[in-house]
C-alpha atoms as a PDB file:
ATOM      1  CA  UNK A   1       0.000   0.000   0.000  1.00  0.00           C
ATOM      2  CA  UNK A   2       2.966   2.169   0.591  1.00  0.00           C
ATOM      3  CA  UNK A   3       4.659   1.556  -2.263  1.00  0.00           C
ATOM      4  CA  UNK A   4       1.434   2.481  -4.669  1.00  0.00           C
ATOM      5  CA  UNK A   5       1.099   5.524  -2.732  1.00  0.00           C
ATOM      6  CA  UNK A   6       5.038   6.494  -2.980  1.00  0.00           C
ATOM      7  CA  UNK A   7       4.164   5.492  -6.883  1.00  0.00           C
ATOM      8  CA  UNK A   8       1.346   7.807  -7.126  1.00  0.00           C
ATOM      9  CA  UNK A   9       3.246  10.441  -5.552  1.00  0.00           C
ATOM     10  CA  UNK A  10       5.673  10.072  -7.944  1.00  0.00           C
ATOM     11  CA  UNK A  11       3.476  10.412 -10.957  1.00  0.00           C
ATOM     12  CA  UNK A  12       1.777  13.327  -9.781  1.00  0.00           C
ATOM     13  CA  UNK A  13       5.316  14.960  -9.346  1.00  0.00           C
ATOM     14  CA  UNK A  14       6.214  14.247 -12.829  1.00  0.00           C
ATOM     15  CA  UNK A  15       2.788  15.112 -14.282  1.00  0.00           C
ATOM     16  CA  UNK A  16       3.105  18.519 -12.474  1.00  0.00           C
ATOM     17  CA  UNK A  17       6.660  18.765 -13.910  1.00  0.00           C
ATOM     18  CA  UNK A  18       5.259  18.154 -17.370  1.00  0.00           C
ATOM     19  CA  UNK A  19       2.735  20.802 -16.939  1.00  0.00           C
ATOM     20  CA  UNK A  20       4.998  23.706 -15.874  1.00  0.00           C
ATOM     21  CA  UNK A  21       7.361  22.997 -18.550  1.00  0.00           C
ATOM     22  CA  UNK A  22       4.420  23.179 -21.323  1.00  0.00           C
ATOM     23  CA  UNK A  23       3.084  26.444 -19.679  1.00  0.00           C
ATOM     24  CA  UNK A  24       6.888  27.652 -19.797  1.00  0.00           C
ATOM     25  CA  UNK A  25       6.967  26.783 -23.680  1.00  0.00           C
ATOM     26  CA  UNK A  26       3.999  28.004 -24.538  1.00  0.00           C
ATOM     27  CA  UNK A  27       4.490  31.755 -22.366  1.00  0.00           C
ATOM     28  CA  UNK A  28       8.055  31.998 -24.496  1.00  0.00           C
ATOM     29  CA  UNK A  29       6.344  30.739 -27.838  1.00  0.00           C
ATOM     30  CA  UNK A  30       3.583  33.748 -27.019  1.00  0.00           C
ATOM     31  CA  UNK A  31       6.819  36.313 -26.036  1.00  0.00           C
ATOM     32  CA  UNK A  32       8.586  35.649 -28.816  1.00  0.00           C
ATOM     33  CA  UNK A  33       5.436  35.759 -31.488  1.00  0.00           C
ATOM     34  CA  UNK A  34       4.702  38.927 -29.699  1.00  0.00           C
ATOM     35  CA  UNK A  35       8.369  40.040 -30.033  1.00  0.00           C
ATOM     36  CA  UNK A  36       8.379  39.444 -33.757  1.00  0.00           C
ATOM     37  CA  UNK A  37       4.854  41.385 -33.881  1.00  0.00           C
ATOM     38  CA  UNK A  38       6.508  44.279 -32.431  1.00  0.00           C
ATOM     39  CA  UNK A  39       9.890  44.070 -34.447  1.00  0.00           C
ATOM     40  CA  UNK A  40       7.415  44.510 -37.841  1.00  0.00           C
ATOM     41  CA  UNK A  41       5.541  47.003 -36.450  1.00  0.00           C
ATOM     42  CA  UNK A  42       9.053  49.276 -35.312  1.00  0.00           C
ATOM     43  CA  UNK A  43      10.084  48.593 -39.122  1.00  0.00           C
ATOM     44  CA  UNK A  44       7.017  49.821 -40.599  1.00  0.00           C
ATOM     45  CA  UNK A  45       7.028  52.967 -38.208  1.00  0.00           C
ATOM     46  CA  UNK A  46      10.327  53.546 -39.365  1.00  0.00           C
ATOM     47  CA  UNK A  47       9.783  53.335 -42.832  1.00  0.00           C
ATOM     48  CA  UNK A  48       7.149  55.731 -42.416  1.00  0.00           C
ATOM     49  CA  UNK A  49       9.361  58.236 -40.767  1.00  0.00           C
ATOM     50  CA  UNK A  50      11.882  57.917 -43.796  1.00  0.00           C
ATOM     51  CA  UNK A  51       9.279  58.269 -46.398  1.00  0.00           C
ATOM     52  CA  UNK A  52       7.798  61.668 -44.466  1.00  0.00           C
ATOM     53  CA  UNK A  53      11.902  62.847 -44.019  1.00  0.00           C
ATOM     54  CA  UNK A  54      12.689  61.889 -48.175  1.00  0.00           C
ATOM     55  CA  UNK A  55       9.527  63.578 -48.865  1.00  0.00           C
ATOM     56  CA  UNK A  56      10.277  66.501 -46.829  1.00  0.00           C
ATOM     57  CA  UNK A  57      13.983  66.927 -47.789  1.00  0.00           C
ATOM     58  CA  UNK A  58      12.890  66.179 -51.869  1.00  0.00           C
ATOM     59  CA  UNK A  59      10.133  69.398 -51.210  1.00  0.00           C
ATOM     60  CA  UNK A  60      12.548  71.760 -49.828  1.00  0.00           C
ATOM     61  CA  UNK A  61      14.842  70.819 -52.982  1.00  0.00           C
ATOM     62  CA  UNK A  62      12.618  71.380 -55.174  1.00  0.00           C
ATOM     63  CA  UNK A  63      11.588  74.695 -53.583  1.00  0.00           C
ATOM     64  CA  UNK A  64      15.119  75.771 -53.454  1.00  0.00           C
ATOM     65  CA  UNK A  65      15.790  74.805 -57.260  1.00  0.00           C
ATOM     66  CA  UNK A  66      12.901  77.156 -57.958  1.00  0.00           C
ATOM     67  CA  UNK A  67      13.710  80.267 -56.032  1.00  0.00           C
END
């Protein structure tokens, strides 16, 4: 009777072990998506900001060219 309780015990342990380590994997999986998420969002904001600099820079070119 001991013994299938020690058993048990053990099991338990090892399912609880198995558990923590899947919630572990699957908060870093969900980090690291929301990493890349925010990496693709900094380029786009920064490719904005060029686009608004080039097309700021290009108008006072132009308007220097002309006066």
């Amino acid at each position: 009777m001991a013994e299938s309780q020690f058993l048990d015990d053990i099991s338990d342990l090892l399912e609880d072990s198995e558990n923590t380590t899947s919630e572990r994997r699957g908060r870093k999986t969900k980090k690291r998506k929301w990493r890349e998420i925010e990496a693709i969002k900094e380029k786009q904001r920064l490719r904005r900001e060029l686009i608004e600099y080039n097309e700021f820079t290009y108008e006072d070119d132009i308007e220097e060219i002309f006066a």
